[in-house]
Protein backbone atom coordinates (compact mmCIF):
# COMPACT_ATOMS: atom_id res chain seq x y z
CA UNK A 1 -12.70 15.18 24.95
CA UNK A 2 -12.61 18.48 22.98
CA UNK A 3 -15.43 19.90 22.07
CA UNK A 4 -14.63 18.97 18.01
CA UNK A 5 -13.98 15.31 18.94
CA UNK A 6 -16.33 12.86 17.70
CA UNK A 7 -16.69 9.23 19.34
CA UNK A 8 -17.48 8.00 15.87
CA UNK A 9 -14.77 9.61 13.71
CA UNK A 10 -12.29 8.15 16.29
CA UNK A 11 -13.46 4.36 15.65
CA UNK A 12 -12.75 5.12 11.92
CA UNK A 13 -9.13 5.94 13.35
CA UNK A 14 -8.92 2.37 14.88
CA UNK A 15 -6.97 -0.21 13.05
CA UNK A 16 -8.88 -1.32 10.07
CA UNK A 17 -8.91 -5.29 10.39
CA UNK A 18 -10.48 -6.08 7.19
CA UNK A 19 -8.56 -4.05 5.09
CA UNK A 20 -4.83 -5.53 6.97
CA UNK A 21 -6.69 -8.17 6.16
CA UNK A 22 -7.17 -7.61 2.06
CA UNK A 23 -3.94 -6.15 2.06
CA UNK A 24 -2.26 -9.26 3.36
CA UNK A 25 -4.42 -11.30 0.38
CA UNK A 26 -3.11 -9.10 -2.07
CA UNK A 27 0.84 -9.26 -1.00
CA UNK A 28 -0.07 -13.06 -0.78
CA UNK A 29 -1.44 -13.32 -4.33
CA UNK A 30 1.31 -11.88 -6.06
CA UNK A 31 4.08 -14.10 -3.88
CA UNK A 32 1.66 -17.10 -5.18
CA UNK A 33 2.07 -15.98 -9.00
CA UNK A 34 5.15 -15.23 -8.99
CA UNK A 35 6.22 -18.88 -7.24
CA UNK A 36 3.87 -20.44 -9.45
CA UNK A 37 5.61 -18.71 -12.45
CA UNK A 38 9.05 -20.05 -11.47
CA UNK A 39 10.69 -17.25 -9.40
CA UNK A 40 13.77 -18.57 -8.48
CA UNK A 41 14.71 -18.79 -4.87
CA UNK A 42 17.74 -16.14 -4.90
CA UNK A 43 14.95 -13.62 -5.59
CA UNK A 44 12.95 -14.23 -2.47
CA UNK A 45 14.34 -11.36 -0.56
CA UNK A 46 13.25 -9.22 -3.57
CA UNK A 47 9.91 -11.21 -3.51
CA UNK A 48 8.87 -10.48 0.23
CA UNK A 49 9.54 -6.23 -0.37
CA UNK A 50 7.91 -6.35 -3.43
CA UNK A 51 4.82 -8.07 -2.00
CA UNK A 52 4.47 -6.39 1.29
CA UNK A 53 5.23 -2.75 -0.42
CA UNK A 54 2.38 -3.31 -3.37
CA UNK A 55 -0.06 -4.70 -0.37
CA UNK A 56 0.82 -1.34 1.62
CA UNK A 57 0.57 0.48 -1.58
CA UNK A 58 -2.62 -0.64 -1.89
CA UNK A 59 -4.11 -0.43 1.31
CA UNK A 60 -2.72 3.45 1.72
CA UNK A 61 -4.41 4.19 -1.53
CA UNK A 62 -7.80 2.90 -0.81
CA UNK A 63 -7.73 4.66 2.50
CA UNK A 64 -6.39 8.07 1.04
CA UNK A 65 -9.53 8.07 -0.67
CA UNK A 66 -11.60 7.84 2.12
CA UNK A 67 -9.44 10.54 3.90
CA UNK A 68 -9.67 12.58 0.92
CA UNK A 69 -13.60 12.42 0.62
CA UNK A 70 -14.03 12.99 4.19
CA UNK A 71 -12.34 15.83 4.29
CA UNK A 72 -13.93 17.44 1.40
CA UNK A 73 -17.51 16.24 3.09
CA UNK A 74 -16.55 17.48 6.23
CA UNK A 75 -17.44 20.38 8.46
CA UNK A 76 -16.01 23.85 8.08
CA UNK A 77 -14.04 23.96 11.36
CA UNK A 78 -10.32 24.62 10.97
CA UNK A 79 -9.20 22.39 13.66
CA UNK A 80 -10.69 19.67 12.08
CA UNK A 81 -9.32 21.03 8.14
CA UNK A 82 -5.70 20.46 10.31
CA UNK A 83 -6.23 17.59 11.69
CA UNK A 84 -7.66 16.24 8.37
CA UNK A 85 -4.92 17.73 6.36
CA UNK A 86 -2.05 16.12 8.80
CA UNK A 87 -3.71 12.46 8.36
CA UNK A 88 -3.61 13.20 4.60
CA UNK A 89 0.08 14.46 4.44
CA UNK A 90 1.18 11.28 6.91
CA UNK A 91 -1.01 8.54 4.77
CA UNK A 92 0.81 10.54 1.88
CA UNK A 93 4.38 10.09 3.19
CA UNK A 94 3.38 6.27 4.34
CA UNK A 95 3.61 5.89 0.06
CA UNK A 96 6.04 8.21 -1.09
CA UNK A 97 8.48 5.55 1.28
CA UNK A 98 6.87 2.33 -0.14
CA UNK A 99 7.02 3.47 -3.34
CA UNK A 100 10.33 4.54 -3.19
CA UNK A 101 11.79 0.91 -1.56
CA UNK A 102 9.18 -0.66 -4.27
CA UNK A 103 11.94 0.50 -7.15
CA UNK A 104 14.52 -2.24 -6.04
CA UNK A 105 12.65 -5.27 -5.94
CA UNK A 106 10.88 -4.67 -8.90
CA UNK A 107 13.66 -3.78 -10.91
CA UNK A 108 15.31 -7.14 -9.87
CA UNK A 109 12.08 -9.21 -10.48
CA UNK A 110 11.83 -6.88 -13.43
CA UNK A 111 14.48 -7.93 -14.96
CA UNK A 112 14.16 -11.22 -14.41
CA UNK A 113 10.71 -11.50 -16.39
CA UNK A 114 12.40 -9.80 -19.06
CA UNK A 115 15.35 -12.38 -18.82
CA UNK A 116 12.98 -15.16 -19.17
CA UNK A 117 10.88 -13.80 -22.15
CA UNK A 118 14.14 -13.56 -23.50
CA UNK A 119 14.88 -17.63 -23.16
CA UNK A 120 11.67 -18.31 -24.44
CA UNK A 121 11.85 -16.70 -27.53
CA UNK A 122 14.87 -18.35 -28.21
CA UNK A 123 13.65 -21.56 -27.20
């Protein structure tokens, strides 16, 4: 154990169960609207990246919040500012790729609302 370690900080590293756990409620809840809405089966493939990237989404942004206040709360030791400053740039990259394999599915589901709206007006 180095001398900057502290037992506490590295429980907050462990795997946060409850918020896998909101995460998964979140991607759940917008499979359930969408299926309730009528999202057509040939869009399910679409349906299960769009759900698990906006659940990721949201669980990376919730905790690069807390990384972010805890690093401007924290100590002034550099070897904690790096340490700090390489969670933040990984939970960073974590959603630059979600969001950028987000733009598929939702463009296809996306356009499928649209296509909808469309045949109800017309209805």
């Amino acid at each position: 154990m180095n001398d900057y370690d502290d037992p506490a900080e590295h429980l907050e590293r462990e795997p946060r169960l409850q918020l896998a756990r909101e995460a998964s409620l979140m991607a759940h809840g917008v499979v359930i609207k969408l299926k309730e809405m009528g999202l057509p089966e040939d869009l399910d493939n679409e349906l299960a990246q769009l759900c698990t990237d906006l659940g990721d989404l949201w669980s990376a942004q919730k905790r690069l919040a807390e990384q972010f206040e805890s690093f401007v709360d924290s100590d002034r030791e550099w070897i904690r500012v790096g340490d700090q400053l390489v969670d933040l740039r990984a939970s960073i990259d974590h959603m630059a790729w979600h969001m950028k394999n987000v733009r598929r599915p939702m463009t296809a589901i996306t356009r499928y609302a649209y296509s909808q709206d469309q045949t109800e007006q017309e209805a």
